[in-house]
PDB file of N, CA and C in Angstrom:
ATOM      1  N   UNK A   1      91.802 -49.522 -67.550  1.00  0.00           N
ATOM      2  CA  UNK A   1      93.048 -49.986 -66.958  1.00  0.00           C
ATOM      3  C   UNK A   1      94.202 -49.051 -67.338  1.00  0.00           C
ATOM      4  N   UNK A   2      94.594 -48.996 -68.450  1.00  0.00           N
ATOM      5  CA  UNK A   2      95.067 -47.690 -68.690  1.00  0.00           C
ATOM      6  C   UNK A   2      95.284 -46.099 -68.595  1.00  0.00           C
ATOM      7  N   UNK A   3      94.108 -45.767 -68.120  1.00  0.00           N
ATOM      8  CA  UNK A   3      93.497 -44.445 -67.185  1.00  0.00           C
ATOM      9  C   UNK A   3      94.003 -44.857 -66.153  1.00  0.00           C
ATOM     10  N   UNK A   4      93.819 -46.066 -65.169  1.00  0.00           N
ATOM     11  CA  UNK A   4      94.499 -45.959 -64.170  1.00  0.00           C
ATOM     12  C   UNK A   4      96.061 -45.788 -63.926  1.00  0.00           C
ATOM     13  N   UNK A   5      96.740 -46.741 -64.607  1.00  0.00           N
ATOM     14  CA  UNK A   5      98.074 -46.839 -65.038  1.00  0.00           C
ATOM     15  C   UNK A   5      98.727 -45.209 -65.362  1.00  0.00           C
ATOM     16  N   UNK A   6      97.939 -44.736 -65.960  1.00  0.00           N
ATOM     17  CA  UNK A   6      98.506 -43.595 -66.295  1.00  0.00           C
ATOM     18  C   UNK A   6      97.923 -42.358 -65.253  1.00  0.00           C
ATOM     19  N   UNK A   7      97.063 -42.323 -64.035  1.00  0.00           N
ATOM     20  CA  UNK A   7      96.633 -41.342 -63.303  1.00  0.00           C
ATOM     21  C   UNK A   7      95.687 -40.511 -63.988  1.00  0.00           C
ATOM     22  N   UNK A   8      94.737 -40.846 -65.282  1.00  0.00           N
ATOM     23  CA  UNK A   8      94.337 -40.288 -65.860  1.00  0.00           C
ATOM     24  C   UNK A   8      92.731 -40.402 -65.700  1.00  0.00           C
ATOM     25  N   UNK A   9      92.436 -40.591 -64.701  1.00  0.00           N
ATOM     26  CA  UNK A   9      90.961 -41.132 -64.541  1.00  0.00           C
ATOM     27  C   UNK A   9      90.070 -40.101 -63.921  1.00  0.00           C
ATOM     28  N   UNK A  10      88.751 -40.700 -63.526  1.00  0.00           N
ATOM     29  CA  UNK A  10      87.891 -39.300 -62.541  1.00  0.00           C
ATOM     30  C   UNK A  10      88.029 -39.471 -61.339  1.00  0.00           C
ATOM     31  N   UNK A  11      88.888 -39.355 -61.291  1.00  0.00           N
ATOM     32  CA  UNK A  11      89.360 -38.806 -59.249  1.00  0.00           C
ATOM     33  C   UNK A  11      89.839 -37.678 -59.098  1.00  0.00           C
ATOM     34  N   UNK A  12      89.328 -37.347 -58.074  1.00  0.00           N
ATOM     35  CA  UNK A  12      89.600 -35.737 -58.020  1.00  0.00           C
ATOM     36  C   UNK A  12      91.015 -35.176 -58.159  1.00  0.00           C
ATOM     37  N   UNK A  13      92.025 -36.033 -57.975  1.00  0.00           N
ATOM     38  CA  UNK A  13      93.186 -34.913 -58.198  1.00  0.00           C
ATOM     39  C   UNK A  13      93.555 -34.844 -58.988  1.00  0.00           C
ATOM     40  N   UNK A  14      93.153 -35.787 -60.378  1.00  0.00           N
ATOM     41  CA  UNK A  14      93.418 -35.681 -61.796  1.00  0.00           C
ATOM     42  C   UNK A  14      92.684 -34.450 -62.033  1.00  0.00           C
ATOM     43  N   UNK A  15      91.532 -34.449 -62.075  1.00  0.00           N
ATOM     44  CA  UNK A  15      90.188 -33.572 -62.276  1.00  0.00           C
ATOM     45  C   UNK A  15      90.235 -32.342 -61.492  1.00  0.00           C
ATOM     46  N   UNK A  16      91.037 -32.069 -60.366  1.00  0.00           N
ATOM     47  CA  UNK A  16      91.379 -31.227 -60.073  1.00  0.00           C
ATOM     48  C   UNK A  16      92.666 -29.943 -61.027  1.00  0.00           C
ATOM     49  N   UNK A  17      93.532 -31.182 -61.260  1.00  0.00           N
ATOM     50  CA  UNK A  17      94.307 -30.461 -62.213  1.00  0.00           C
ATOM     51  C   UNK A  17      93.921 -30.331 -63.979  1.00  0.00           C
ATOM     52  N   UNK A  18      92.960 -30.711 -63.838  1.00  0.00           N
ATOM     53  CA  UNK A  18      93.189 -29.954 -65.534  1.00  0.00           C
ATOM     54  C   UNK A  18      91.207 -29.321 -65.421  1.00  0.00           C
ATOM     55  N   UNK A  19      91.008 -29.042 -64.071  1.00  0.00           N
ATOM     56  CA  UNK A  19      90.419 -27.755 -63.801  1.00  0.00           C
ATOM     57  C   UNK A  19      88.685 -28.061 -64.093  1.00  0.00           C
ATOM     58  N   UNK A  20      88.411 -29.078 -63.747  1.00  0.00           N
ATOM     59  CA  UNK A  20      87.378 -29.868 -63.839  1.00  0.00           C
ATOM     60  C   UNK A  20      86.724 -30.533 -62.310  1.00  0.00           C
ATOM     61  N   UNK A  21      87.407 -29.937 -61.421  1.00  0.00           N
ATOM     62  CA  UNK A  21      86.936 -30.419 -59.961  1.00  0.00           C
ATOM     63  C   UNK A  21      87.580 -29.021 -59.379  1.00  0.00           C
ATOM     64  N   UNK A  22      87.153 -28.736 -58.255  1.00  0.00           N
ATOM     65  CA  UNK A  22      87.227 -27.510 -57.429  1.00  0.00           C
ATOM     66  C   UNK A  22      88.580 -27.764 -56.262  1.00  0.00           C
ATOM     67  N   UNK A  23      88.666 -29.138 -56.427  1.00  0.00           N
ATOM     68  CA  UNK A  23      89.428 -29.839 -55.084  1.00  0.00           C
ATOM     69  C   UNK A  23      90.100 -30.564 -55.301  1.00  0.00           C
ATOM     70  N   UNK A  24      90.990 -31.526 -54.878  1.00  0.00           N
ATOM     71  CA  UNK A  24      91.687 -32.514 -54.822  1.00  0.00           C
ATOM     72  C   UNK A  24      91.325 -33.622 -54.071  1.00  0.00           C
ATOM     73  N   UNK A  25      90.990 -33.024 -53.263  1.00  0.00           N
ATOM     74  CA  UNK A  25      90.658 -34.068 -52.009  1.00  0.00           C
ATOM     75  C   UNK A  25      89.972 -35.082 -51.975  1.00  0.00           C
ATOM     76  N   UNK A  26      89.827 -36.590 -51.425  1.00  0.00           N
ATOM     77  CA  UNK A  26      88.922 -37.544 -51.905  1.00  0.00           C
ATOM     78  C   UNK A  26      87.771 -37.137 -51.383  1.00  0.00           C
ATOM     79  N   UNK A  27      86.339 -37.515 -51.968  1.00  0.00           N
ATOM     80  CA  UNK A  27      85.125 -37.095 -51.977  1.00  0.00           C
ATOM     81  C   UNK A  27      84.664 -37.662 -50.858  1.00  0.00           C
ATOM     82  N   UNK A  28      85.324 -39.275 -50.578  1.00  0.00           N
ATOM     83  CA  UNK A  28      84.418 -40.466 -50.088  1.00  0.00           C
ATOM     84  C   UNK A  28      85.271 -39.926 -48.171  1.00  0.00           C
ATOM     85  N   UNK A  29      86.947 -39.746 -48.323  1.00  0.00           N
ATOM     86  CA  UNK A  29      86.635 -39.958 -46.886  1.00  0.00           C
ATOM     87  C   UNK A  29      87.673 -38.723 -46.299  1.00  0.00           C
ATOM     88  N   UNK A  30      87.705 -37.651 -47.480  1.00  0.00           N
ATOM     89  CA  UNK A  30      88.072 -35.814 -47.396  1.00  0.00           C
ATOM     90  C   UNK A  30      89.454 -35.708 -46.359  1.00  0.00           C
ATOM     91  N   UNK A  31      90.115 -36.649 -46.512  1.00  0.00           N
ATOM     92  CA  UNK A  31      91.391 -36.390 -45.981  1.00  0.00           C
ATOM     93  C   UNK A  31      92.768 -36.556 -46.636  1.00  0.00           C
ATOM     94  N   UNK A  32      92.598 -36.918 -48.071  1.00  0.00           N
ATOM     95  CA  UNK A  32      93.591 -36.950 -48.182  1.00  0.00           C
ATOM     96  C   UNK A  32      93.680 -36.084 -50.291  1.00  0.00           C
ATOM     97  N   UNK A  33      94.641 -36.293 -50.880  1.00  0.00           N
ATOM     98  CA  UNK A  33      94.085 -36.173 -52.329  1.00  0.00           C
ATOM     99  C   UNK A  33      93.498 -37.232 -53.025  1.00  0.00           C
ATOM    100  N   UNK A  34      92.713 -37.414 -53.853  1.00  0.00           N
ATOM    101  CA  UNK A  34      92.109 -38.421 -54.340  1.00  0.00           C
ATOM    102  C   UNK A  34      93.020 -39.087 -55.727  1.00  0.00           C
ATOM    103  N   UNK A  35      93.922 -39.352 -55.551  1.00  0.00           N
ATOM    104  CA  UNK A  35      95.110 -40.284 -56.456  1.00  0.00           C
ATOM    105  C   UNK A  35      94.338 -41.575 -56.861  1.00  0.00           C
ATOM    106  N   UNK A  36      95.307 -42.219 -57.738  1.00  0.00           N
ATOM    107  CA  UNK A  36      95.168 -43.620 -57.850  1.00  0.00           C
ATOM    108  C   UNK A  36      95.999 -44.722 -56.704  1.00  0.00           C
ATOM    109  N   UNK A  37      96.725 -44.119 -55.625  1.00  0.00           N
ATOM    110  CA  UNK A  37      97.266 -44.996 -55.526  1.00  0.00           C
ATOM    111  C   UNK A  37      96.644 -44.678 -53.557  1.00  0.00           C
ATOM    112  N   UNK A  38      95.743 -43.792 -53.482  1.00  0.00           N
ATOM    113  CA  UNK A  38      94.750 -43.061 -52.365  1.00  0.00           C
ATOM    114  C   UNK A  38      93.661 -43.763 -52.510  1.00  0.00           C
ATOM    115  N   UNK A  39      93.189 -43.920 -53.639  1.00  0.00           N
ATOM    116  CA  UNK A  39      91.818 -44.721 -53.852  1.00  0.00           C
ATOM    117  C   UNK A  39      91.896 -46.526 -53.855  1.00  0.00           C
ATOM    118  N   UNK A  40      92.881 -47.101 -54.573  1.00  0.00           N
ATOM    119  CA  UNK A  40      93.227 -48.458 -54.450  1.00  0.00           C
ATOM    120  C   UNK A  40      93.714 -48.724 -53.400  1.00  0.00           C
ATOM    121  N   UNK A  41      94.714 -48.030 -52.258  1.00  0.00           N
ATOM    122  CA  UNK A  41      95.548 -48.475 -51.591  1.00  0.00           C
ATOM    123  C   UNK A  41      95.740 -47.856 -50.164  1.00  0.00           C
ATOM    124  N   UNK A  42      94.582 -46.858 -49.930  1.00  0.00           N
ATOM    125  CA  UNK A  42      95.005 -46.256 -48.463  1.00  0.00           C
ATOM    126  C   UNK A  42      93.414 -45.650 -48.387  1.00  0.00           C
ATOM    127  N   UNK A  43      92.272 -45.091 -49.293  1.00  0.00           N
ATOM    128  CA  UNK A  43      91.323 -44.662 -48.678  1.00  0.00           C
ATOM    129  C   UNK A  43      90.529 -45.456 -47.785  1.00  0.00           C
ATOM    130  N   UNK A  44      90.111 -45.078 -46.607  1.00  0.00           N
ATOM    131  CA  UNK A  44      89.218 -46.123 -45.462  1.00  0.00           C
ATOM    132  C   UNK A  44      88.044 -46.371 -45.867  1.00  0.00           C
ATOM    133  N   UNK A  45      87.490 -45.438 -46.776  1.00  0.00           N
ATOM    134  CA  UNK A  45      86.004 -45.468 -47.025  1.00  0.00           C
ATOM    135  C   UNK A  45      86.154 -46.777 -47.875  1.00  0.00           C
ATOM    136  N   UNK A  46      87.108 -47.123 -48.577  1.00  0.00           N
ATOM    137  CA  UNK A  46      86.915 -48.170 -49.717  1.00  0.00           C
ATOM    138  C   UNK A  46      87.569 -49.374 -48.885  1.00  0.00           C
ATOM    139  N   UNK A  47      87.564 -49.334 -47.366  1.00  0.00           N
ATOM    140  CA  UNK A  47      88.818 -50.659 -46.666  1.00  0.00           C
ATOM    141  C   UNK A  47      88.118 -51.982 -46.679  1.00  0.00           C
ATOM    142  N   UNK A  48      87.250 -52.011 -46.773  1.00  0.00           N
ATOM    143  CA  UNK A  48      86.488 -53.128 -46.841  1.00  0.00           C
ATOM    144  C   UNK A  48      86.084 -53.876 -48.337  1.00  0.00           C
ATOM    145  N   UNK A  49      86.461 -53.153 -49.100  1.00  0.00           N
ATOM    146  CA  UNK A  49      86.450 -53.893 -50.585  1.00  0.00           C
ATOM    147  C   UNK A  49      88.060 -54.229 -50.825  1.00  0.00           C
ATOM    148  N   UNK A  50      88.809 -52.925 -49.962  1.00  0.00           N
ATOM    149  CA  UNK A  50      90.327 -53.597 -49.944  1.00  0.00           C
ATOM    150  C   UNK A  50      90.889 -54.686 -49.775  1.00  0.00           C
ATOM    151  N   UNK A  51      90.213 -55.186 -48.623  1.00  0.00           N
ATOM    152  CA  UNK A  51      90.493 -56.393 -47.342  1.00  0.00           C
ATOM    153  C   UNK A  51      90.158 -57.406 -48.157  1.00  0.00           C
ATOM    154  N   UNK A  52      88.828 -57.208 -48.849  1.00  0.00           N
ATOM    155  CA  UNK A  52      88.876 -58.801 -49.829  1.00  0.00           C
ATOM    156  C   UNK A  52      89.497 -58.504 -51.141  1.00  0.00           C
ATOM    157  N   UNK A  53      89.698 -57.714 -51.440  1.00  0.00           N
ATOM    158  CA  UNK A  53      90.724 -57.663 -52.948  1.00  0.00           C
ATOM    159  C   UNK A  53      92.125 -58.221 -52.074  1.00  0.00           C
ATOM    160  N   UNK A  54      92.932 -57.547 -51.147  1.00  0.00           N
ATOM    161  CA  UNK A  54      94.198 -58.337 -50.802  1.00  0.00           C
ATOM    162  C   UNK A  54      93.824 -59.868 -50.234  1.00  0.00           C
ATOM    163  N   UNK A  55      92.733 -59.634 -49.707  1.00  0.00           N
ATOM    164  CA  UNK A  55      92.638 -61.556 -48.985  1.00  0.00           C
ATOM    165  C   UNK A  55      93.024 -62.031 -50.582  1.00  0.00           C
ATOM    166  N   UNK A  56      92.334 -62.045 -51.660  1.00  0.00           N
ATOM    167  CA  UNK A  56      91.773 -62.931 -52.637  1.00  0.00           C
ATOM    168  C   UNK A  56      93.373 -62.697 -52.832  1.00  0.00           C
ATOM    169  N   UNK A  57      93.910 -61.874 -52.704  1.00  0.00           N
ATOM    170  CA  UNK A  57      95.329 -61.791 -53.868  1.00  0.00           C
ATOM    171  C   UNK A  57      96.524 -62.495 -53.096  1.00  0.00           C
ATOM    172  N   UNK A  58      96.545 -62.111 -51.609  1.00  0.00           N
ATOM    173  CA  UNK A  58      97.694 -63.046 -50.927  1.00  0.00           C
ATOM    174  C   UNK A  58      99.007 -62.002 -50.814  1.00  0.00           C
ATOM    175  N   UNK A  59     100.005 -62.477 -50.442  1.00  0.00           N
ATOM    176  CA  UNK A  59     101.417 -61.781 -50.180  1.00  0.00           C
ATOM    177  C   UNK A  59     101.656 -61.003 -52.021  1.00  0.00           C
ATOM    178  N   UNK A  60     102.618 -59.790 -51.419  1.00  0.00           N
ATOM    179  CA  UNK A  60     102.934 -59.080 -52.362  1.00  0.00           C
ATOM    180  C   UNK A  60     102.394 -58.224 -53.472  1.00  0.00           C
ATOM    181  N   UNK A  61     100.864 -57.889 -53.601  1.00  0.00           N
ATOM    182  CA  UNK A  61     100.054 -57.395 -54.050  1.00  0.00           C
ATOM    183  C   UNK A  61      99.561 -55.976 -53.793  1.00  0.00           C
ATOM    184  N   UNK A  62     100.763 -55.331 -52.785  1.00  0.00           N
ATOM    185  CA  UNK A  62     100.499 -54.062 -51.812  1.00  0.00           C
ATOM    186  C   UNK A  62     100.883 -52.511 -52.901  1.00  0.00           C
ATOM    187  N   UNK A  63     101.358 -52.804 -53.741  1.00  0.00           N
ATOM    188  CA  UNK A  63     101.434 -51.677 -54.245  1.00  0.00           C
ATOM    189  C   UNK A  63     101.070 -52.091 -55.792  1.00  0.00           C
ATOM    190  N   UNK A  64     100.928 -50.723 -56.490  1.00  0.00           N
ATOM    191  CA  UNK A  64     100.435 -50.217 -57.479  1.00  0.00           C
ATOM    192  C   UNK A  64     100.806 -50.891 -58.525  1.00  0.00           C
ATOM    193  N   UNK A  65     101.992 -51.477 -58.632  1.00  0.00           N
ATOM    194  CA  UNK A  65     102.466 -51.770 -59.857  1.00  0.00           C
ATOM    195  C   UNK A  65     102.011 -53.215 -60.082  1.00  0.00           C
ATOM    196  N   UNK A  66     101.814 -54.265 -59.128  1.00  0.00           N
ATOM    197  CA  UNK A  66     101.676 -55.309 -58.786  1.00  0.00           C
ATOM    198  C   UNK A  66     100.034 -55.437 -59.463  1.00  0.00           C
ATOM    199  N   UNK A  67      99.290 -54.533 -58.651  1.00  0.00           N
ATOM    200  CA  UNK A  67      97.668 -54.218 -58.925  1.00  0.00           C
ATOM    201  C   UNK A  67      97.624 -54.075 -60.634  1.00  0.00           C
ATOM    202  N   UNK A  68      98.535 -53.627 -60.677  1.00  0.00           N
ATOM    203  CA  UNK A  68      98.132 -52.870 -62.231  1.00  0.00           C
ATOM    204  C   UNK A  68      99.015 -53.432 -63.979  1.00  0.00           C
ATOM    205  N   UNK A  69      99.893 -54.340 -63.693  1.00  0.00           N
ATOM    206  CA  UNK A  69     100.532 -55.109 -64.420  1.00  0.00           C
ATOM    207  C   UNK A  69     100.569 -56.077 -64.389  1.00  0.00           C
ATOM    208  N   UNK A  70     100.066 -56.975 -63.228  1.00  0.00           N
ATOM    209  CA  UNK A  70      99.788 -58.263 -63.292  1.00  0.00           C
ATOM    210  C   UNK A  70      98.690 -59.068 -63.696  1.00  0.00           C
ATOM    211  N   UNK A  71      98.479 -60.561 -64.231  1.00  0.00           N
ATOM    212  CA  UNK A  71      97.055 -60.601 -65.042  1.00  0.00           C
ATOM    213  C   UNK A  71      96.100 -60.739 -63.372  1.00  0.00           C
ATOM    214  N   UNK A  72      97.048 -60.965 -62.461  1.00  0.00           N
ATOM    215  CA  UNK A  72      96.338 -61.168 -61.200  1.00  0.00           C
ATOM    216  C   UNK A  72      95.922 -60.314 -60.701  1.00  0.00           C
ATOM    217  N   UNK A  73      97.081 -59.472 -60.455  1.00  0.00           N
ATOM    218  CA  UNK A  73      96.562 -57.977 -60.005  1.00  0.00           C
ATOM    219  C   UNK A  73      95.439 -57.361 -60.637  1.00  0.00           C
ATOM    220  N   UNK A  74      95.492 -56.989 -62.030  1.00  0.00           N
ATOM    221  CA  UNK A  74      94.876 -56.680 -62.767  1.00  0.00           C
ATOM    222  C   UNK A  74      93.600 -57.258 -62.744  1.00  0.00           C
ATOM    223  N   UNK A  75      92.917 -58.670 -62.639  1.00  0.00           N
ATOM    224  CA  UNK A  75      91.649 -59.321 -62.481  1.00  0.00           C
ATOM    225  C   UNK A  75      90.943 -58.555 -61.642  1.00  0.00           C
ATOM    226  N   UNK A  76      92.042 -58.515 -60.131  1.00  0.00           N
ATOM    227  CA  UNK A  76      91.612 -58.101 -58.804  1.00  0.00           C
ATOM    228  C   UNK A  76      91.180 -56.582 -58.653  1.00  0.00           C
ATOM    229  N   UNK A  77      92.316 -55.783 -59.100  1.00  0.00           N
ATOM    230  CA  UNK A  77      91.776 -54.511 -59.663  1.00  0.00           C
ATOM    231  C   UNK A  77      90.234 -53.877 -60.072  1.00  0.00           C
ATOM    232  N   UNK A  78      90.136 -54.464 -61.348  1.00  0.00           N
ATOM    233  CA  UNK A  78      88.775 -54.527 -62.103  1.00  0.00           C
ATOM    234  C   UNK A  78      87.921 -55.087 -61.183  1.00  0.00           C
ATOM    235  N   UNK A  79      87.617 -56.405 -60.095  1.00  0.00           N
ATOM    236  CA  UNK A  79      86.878 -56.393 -59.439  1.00  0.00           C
ATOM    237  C   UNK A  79      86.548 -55.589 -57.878  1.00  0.00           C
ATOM    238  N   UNK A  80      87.450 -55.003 -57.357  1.00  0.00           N
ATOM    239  CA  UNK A  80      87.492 -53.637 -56.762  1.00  0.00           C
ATOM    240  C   UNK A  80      87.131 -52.684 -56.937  1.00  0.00           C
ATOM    241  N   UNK A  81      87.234 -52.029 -58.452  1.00  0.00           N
ATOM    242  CA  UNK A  81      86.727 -50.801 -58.865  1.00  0.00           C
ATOM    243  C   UNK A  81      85.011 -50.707 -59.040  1.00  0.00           C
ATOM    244  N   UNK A  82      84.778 -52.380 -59.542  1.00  0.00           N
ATOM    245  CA  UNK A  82      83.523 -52.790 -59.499  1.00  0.00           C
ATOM    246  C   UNK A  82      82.615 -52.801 -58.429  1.00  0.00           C
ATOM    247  N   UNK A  83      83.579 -53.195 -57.557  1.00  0.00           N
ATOM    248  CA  UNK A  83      83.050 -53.294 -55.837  1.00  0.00           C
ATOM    249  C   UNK A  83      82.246 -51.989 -55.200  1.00  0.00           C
ATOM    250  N   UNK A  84      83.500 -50.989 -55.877  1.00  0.00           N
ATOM    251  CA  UNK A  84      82.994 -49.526 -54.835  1.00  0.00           C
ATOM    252  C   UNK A  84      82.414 -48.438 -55.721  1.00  0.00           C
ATOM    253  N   UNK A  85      81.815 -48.936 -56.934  1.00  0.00           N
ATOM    254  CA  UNK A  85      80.900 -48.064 -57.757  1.00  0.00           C
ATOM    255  C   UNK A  85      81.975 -46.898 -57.760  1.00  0.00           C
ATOM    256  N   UNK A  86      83.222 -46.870 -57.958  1.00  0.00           N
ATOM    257  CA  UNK A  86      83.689 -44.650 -58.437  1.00  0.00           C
ATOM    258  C   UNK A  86      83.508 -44.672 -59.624  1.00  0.00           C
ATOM    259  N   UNK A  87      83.059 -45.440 -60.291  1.00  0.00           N
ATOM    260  CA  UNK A  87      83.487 -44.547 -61.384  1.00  0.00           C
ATOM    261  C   UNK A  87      82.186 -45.503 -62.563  1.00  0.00           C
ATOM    262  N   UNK A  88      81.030 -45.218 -61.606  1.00  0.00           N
ATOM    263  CA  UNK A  88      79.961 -46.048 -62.553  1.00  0.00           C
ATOM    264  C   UNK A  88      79.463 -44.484 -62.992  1.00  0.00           C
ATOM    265  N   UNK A  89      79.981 -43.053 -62.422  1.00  0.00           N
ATOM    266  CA  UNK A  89      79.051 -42.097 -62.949  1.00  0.00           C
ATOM    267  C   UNK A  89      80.081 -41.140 -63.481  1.00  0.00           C
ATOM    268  N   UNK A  90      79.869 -40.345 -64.848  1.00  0.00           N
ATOM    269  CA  UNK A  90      81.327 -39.382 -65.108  1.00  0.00           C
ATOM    270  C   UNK A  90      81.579 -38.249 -64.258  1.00  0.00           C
ATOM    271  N   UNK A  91      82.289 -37.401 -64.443  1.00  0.00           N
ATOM    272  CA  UNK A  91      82.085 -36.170 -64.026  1.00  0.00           C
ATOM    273  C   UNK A  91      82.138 -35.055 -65.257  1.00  0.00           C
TER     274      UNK A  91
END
């Protein structure tokens, strides 16, 4: 949770910058950079684990800070990340 909070995780544009990935770009749907806030909140490849993380969460849950500081957000989070396997393998 903290890796996320802080952009410090294995997604490529972290891993891109401190020279550990070749790219930036997301892996899953190569259009955009692979951020934290690209992977929770706008990649398509992951829209369908999205759709039930916001159903379950309801109004106001659309951005990052909400996801990531709240005990709600935060539940929902952790079961999302769970959802779409990124980060069951290191790099």
């Amino acid at each position: 949770l903290v890796q996320l909070r802080m952009g410090h995780v294995p997604l490529n544009r972290h891993l891109h910058h401190i020279n550990r990935h070749d790219y930036p770009t997301c892996d899953a749907c190569g259009t955009s950079p692979e951020s934290v806030r690209h992977y929770l909140l706008e990649c398509n490849s992951y829209r369908r684990q999205r759709e039930l993380m916001m159903h379950s969460l309801g109004h106001g849950y659309d951005c990052l800070d909400a996801l990531l500081s709240t005990p709600t957000g935060i539940k929902a989070t952790l079961k999302f990340v769970a959802a779409t396997g990124q980060f069951s393998t290191s790099h």
